[in-house]
C-alpha atoms as a PDB file:
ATOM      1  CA  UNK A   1    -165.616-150.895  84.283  1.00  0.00           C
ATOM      2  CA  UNK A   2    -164.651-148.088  85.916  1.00  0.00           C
ATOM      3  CA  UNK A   3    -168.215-147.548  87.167  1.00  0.00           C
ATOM      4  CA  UNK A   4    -168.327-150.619  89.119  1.00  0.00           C
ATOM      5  CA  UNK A   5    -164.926-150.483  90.575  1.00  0.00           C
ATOM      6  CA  UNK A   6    -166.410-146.938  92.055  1.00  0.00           C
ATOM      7  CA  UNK A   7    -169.505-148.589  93.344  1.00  0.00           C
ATOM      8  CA  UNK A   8    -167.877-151.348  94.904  1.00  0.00           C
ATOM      9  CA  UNK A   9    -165.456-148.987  96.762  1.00  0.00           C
ATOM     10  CA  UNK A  10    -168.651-147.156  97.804  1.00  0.00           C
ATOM     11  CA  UNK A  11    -170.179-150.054  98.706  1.00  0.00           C
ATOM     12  CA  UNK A  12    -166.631-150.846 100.834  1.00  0.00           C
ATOM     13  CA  UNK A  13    -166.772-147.146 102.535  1.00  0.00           C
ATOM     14  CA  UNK A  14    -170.602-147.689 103.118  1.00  0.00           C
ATOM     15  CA  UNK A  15    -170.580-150.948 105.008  1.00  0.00           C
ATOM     16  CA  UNK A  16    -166.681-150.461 106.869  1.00  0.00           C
ATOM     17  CA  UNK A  17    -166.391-146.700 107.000  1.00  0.00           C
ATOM     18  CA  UNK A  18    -168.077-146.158 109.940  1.00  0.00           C
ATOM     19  CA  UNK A  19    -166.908-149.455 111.739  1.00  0.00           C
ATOM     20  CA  UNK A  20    -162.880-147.813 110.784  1.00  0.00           C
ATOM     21  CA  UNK A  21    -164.114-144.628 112.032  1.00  0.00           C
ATOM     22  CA  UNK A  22    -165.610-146.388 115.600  1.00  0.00           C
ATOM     23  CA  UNK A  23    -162.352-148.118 115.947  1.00  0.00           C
ATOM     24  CA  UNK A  24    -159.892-145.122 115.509  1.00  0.00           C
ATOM     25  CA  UNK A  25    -162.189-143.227 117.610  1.00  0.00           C
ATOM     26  CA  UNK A  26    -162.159-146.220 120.605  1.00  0.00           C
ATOM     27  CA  UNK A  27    -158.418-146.172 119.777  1.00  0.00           C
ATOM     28  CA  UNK A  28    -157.987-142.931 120.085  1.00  0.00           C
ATOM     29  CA  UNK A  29    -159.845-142.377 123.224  1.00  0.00           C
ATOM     30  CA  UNK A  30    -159.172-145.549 124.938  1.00  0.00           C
ATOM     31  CA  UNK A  31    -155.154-144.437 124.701  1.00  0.00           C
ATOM     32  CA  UNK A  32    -155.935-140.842 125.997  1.00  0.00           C
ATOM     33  CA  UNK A  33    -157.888-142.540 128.714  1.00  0.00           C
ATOM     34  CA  UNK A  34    -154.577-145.105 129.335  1.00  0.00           C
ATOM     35  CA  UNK A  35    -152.262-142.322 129.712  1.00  0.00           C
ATOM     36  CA  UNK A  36    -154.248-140.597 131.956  1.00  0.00           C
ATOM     37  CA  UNK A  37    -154.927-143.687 134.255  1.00  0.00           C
ATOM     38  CA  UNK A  38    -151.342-144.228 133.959  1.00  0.00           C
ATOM     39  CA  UNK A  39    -150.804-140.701 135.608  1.00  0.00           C
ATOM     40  CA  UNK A  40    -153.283-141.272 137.871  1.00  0.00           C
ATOM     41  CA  UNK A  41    -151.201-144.031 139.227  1.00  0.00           C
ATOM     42  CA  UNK A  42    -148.318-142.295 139.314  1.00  0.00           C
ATOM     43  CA  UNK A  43    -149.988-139.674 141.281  1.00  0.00           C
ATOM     44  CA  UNK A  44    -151.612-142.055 144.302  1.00  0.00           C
ATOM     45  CA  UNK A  45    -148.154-143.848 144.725  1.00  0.00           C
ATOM     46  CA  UNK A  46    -145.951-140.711 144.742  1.00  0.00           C
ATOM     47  CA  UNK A  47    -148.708-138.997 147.591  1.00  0.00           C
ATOM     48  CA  UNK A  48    -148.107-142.835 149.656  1.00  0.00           C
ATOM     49  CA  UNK A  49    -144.043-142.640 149.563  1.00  0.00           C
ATOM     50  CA  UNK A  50    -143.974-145.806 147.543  1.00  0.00           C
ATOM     51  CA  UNK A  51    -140.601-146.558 145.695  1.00  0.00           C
ATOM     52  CA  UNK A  52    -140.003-144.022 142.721  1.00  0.00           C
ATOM     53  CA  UNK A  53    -139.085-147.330 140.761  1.00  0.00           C
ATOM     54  CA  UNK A  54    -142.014-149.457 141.615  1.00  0.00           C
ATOM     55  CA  UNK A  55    -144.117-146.262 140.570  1.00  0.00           C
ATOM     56  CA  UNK A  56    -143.008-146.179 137.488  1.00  0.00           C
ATOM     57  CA  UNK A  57    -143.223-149.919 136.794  1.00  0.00           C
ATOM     58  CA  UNK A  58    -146.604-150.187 138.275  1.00  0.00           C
ATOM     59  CA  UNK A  59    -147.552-147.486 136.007  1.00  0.00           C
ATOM     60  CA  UNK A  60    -146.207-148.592 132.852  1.00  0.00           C
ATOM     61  CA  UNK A  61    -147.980-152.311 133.321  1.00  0.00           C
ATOM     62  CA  UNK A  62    -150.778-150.376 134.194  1.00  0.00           C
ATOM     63  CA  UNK A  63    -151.197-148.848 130.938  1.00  0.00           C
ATOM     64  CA  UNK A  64    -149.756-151.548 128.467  1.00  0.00           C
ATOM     65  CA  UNK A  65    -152.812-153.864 130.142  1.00  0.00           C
ATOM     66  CA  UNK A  66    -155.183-150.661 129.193  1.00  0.00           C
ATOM     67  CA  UNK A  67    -153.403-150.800 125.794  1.00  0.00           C
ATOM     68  CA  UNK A  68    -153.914-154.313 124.848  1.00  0.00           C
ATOM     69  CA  UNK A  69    -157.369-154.173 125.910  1.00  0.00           C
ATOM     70  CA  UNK A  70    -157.983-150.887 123.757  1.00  0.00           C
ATOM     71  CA  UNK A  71    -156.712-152.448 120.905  1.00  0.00           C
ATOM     72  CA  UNK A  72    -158.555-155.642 120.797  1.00  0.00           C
ATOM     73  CA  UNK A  73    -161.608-153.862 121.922  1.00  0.00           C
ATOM     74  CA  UNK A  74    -160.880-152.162 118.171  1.00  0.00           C
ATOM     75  CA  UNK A  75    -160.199-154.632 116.447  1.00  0.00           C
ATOM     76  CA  UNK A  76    -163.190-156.123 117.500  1.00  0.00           C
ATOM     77  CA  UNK A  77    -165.305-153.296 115.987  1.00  0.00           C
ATOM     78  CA  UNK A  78    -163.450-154.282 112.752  1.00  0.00           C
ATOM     79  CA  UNK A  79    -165.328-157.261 112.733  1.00  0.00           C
ATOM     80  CA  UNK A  80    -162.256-158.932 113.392  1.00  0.00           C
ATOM     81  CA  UNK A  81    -162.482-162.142 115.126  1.00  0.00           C
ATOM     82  CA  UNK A  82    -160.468-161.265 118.278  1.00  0.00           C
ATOM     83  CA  UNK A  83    -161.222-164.706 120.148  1.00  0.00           C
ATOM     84  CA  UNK A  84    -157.863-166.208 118.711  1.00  0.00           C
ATOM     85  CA  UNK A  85    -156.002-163.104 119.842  1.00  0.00           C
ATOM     86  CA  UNK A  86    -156.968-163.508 122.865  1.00  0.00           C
ATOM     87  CA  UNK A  87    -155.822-167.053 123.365  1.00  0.00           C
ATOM     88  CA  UNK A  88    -152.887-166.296 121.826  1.00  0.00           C
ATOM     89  CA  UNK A  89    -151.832-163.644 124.414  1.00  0.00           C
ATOM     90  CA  UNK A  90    -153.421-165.819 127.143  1.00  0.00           C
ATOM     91  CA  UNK A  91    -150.975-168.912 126.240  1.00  0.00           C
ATOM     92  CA  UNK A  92    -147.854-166.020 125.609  1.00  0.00           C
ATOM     93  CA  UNK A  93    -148.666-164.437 129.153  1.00  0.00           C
ATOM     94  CA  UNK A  94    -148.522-168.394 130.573  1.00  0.00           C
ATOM     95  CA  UNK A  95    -145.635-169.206 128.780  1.00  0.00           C
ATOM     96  CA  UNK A  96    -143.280-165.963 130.165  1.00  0.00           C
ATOM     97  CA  UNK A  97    -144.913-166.830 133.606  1.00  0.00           C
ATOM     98  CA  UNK A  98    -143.406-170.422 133.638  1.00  0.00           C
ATOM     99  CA  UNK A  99    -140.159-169.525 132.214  1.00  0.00           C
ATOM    100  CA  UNK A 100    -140.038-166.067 134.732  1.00  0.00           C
ATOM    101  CA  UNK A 101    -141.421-168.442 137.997  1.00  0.00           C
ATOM    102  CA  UNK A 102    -138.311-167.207 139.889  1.00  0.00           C
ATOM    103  CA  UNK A 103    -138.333-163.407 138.712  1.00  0.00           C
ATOM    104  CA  UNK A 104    -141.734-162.796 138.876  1.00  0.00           C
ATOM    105  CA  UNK A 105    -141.994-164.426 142.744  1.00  0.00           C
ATOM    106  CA  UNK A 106    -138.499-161.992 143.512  1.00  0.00           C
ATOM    107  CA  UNK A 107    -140.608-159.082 141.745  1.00  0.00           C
ATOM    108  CA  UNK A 108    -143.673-160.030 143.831  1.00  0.00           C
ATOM    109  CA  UNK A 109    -141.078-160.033 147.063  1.00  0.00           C
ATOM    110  CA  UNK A 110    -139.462-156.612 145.974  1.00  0.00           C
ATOM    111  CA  UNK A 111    -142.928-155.197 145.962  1.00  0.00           C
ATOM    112  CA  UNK A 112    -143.853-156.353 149.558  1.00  0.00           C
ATOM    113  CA  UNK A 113    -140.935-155.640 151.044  1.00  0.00           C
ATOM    114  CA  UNK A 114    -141.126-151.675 149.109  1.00  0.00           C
ATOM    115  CA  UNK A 115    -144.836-151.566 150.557  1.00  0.00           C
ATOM    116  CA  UNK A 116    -144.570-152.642 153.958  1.00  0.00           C
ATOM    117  CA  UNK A 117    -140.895-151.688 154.278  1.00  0.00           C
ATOM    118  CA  UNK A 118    -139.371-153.919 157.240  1.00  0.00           C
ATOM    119  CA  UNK A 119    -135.919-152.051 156.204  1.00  0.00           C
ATOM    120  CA  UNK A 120    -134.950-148.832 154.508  1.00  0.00           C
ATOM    121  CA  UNK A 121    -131.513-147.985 152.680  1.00  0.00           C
ATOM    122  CA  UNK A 122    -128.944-147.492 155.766  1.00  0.00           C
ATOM    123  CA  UNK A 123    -130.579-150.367 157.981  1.00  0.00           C
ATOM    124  CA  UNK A 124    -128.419-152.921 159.141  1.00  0.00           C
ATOM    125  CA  UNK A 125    -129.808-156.490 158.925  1.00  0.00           C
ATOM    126  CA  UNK A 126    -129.654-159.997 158.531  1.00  0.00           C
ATOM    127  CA  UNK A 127    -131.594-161.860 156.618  1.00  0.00           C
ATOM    128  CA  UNK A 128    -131.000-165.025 154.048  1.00  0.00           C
ATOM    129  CA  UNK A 129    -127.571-165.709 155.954  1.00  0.00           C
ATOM    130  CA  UNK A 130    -126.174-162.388 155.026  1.00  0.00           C
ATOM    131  CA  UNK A 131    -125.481-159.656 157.734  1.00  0.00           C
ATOM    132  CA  UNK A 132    -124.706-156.081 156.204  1.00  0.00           C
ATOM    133  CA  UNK A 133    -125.951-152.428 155.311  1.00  0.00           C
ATOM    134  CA  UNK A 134    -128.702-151.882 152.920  1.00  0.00           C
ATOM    135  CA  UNK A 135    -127.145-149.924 150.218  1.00  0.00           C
ATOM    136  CA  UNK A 136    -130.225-150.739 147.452  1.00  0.00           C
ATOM    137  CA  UNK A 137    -133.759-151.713 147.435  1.00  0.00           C
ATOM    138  CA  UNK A 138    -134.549-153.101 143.772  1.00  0.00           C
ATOM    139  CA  UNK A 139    -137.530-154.641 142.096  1.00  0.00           C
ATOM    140  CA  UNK A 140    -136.097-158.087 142.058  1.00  0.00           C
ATOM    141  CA  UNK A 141    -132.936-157.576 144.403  1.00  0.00           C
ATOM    142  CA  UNK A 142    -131.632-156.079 147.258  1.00  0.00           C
ATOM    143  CA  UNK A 143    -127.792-154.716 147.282  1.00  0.00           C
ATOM    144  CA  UNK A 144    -126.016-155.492 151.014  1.00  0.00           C
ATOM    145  CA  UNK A 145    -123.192-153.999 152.395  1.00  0.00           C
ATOM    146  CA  UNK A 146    -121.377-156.696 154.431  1.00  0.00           C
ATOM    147  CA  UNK A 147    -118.919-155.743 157.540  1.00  0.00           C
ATOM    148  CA  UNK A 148    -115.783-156.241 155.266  1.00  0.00           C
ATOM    149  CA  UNK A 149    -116.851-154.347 152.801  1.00  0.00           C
ATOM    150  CA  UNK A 150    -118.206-157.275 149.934  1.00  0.00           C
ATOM    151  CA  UNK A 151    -121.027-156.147 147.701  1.00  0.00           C
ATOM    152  CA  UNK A 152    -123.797-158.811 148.406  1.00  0.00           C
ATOM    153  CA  UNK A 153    -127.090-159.180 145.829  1.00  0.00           C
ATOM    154  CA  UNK A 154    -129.714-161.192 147.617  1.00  0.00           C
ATOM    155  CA  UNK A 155    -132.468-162.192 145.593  1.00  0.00           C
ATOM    156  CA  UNK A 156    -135.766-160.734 146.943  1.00  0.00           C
ATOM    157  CA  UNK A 157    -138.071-163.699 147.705  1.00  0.00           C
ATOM    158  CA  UNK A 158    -134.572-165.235 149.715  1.00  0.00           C
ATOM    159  CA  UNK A 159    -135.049-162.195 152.007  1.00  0.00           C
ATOM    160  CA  UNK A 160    -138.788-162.612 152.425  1.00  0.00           C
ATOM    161  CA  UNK A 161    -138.707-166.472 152.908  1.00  0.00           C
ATOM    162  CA  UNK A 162    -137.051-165.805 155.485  1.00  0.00           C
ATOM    163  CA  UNK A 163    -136.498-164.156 158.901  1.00  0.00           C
ATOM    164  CA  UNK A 164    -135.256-160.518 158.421  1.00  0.00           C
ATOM    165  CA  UNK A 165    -133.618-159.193 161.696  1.00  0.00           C
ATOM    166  CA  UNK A 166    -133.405-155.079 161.787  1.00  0.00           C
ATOM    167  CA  UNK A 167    -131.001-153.957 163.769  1.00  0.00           C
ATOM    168  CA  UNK A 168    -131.124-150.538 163.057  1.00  0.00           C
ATOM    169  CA  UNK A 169    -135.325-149.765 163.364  1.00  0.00           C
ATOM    170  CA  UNK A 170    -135.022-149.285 166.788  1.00  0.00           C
ATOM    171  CA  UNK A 171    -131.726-147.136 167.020  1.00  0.00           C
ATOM    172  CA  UNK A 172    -129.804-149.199 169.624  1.00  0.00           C
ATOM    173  CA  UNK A 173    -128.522-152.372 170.655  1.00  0.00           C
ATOM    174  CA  UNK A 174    -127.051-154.311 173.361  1.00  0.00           C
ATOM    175  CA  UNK A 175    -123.998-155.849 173.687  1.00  0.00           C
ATOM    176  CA  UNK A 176    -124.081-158.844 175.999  1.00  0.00           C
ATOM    177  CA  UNK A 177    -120.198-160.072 177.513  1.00  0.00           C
ATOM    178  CA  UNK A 178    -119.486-162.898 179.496  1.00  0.00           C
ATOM    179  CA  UNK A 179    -116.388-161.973 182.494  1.00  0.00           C
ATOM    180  CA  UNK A 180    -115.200-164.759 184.231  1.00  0.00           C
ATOM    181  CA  UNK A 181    -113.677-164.119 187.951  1.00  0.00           C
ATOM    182  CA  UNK A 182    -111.552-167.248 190.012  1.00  0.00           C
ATOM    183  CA  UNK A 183    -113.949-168.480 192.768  1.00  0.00           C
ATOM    184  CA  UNK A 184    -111.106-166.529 195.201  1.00  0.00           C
ATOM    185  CA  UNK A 185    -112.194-163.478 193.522  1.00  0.00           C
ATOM    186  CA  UNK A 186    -114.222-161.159 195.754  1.00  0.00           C
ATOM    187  CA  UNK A 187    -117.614-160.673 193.920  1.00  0.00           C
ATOM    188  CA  UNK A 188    -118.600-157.453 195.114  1.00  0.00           C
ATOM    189  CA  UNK A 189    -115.441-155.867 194.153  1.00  0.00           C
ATOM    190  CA  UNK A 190    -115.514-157.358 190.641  1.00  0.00           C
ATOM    191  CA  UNK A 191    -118.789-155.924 190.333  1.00  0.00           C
ATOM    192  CA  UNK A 192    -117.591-152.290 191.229  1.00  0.00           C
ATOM    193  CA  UNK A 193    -114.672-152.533 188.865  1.00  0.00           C
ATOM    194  CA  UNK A 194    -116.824-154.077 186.222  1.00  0.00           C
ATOM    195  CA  UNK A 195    -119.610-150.900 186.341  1.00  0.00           C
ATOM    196  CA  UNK A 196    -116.420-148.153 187.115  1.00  0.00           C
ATOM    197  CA  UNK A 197    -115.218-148.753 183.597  1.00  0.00           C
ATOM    198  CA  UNK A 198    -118.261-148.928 182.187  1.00  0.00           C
ATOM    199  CA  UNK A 199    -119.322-145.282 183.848  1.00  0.00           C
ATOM    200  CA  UNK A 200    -115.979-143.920 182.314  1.00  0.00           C
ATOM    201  CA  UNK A 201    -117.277-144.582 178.850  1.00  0.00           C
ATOM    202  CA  UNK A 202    -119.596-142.107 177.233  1.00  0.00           C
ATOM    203  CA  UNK A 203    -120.730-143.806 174.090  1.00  0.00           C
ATOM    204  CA  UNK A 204    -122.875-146.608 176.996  1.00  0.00           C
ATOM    205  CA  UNK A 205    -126.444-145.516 177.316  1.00  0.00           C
ATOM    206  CA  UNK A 206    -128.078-144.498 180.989  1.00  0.00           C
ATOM    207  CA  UNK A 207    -131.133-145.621 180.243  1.00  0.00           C
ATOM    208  CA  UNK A 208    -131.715-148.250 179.980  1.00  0.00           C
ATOM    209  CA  UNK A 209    -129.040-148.842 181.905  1.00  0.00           C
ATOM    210  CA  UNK A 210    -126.172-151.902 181.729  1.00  0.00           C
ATOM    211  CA  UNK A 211    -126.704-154.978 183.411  1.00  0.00           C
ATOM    212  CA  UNK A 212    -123.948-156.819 185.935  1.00  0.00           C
ATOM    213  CA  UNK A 213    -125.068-159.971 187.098  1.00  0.00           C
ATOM    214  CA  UNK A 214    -123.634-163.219 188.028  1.00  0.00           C
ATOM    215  CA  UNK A 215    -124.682-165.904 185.689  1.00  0.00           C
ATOM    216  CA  UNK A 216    -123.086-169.067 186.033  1.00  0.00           C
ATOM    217  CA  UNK A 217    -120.857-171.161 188.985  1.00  0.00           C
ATOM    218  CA  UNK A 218    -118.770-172.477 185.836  1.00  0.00           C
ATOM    219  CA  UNK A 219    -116.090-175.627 186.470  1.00  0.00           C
ATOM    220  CA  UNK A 220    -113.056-173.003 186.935  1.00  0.00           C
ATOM    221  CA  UNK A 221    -115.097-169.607 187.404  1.00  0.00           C
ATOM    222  CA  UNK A 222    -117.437-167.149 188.490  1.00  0.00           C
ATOM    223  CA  UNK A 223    -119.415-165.654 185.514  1.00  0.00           C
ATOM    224  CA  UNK A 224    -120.642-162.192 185.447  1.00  0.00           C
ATOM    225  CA  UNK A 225    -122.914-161.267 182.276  1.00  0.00           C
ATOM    226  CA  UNK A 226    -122.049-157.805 181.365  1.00  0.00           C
ATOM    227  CA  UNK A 227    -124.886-155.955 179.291  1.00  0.00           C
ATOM    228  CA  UNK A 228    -124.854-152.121 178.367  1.00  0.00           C
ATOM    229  CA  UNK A 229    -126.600-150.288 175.647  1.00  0.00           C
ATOM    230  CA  UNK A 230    -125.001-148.795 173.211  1.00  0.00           C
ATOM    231  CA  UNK A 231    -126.551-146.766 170.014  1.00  0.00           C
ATOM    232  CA  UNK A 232    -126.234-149.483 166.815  1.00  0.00           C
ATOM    233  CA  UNK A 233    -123.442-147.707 165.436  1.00  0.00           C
ATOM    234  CA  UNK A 234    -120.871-147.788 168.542  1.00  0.00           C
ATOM    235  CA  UNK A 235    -121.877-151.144 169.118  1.00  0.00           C
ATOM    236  CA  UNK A 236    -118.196-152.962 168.127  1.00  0.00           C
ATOM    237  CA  UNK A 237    -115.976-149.663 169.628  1.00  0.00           C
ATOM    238  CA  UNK A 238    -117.822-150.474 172.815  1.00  0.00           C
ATOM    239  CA  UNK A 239    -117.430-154.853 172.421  1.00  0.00           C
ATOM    240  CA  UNK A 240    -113.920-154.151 171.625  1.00  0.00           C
ATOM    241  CA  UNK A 241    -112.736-151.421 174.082  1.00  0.00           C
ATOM    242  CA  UNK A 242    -114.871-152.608 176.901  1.00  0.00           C
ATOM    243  CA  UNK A 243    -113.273-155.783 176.516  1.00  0.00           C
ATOM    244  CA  UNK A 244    -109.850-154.916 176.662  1.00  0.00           C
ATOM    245  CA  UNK A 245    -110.560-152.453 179.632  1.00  0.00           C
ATOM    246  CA  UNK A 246    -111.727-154.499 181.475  1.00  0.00           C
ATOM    247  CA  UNK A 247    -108.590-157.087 181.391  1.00  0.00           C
ATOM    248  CA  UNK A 248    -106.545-154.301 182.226  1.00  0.00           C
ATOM    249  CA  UNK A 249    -108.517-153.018 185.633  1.00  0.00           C
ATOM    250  CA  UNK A 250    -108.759-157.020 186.961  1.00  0.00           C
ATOM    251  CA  UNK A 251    -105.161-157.099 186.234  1.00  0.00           C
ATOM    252  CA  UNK A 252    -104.452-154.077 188.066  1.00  0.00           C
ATOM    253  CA  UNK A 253    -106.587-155.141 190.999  1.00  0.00           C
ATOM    254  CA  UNK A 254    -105.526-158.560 191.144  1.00  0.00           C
ATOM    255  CA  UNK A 255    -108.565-159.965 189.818  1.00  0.00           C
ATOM    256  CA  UNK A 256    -108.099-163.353 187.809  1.00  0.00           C
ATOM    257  CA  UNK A 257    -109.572-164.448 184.939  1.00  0.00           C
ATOM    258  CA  UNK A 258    -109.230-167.814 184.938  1.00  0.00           C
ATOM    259  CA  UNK A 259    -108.800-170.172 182.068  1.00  0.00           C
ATOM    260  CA  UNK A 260    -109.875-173.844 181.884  1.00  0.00           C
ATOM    261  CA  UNK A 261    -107.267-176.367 183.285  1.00  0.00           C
ATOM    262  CA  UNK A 262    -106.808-179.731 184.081  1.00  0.00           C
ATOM    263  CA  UNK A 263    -104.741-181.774 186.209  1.00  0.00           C
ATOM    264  CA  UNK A 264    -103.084-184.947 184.588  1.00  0.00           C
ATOM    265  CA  UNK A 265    -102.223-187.738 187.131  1.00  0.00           C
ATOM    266  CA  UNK A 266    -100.308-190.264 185.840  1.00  0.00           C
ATOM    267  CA  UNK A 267     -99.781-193.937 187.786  1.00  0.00           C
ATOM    268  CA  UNK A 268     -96.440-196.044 187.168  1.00  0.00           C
ATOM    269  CA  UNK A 269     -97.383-200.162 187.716  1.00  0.00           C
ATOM    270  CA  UNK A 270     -94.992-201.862 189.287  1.00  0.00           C
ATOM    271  CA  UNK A 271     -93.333-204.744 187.983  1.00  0.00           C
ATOM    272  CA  UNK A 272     -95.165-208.274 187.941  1.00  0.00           C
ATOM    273  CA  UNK A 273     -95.534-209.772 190.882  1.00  0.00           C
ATOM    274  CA  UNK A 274     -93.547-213.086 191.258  1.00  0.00           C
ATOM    275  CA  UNK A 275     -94.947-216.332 191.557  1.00  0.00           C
ATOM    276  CA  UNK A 276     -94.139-218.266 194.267  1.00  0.00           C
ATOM    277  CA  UNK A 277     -93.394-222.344 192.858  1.00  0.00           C
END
């Protein structure tokens, strides 16, 4: 009895030993091989200043794909029938696709928008109706800043749906007025007033240089468009002081700034005529 329990378990080690040993071994070196792949990719995308976050989850994928082929690839030296496996992961992988539609399309966004970068942490933009600072760049969200200081997470794939306006890239901005003068007004002298004040204030760029122009005959005044350059961050000091000195030198010139108005004229009928009878 004991003799032929022996000779099957030879017969066993004979026929599967070597296919065990070929499948630890492809094991074995397929995960050595994974890990170093998964280096490998760590390596390229730290050299091209890609995001240390996408890095790391491009490399992990990387090498739990690697993985899952490794092991099938053993199990089909088994003799294992890895056809149903295979299916099985195939239908899995469609499943978590259709339930993950939206994540996956804001991952796919959060890794565009990390490779091409249209905006960095510090940027000020708008995009998908918000308008704030770029405090976070994640894999499926991006963390605004807004103007009164609210904590906005915009979904990636909003952001790249739609148009993304960077007002920071290019390091300055201009900040366009409208100045109404009364038609009495002497233009010239507005003018002069109008590019005094804005000579007296440091923080507006010489070149390019601010624009005075007039713009419009309006119904009640003479429009000047008033446009200097400013760098992004003094844009609002400059809005809001410019404005207000401005007001000040036409009032102490006698400049008006006129304000719509309208004359009501109002007609009293007289009583009804008599009829003559």
């Amino acid at each position: 009895m004991m003799e032929e329990i022996i000779h099957k378990i030879y017969q066993l080690l004979t026929v599967y030993g070597l296919k065990v040993i070929a499948a630890l071994a492809i094991f074995i070196f397929g995960r050595w091989v994974a890990k170093g792949v998964r280096k490998l990719v760590v390596r390229i995308m730290g050299k091209s200043g890609v995001d240390s976050t996408l890095t790391t989850f491009t490399a992990n994928l990387t090498y739990i794909g690697l993985l899952a082929f490794i092991v099938i690839a053993a199990l089909g030296q088994l003799g294992i029938q890895t056809t149903s496996f295979i299916a099985v992961i195939g239908a899995a992988g469609l499943a978590v696709g259709l339930a993950l539609q939206g994540s996956l399309s804001n991952f796919a966004a959060g890794f565009l928008l990390i490779i091409f970068r249209p905006f960095k942490v510090g940027d000020l933009i708008e995009g998908a109706g918000v308008f704030g600072v770029v405090e976070a760049i994640h894999i499926f969200t991006t963390q605004l800043k807004t103007a009164d200081n609210k904590t906005v997470i915009v979904p990636n794939a909003k952001l790249t749906d739609d148009n993304i306006v960077n007002w920071t890239v290019k390091g300055t901005r201009r900040v366009d007025m409208v100045f109404g003068i009364g038609y009495s007004d002497d233009i010239d002298k507005a003018r002069s007033l109008i590019t005094e004040v804005m000579g007296q204030d440091n923080r507006i760029l010489k070149d390019p240089g601010p624009q005075v122009a007039v713009s419009e005959l309006a119904d009640s005044s003479v429009n000047f468009v008033v446009r200097p350059w400013v760098k992004v961050e003094d844009y609002w000091g400059v809005y809001f002081d410019l404005t207000e000195k401005i007001k000040k030198t036409f009032d102490a010139n006698d400049i008006s700034i006129p304000f719509p108005q309208r004359d009501v004229h109002l007609y009293q009928h007289g009583a009804a005529v008599p009829i003559d009878g």
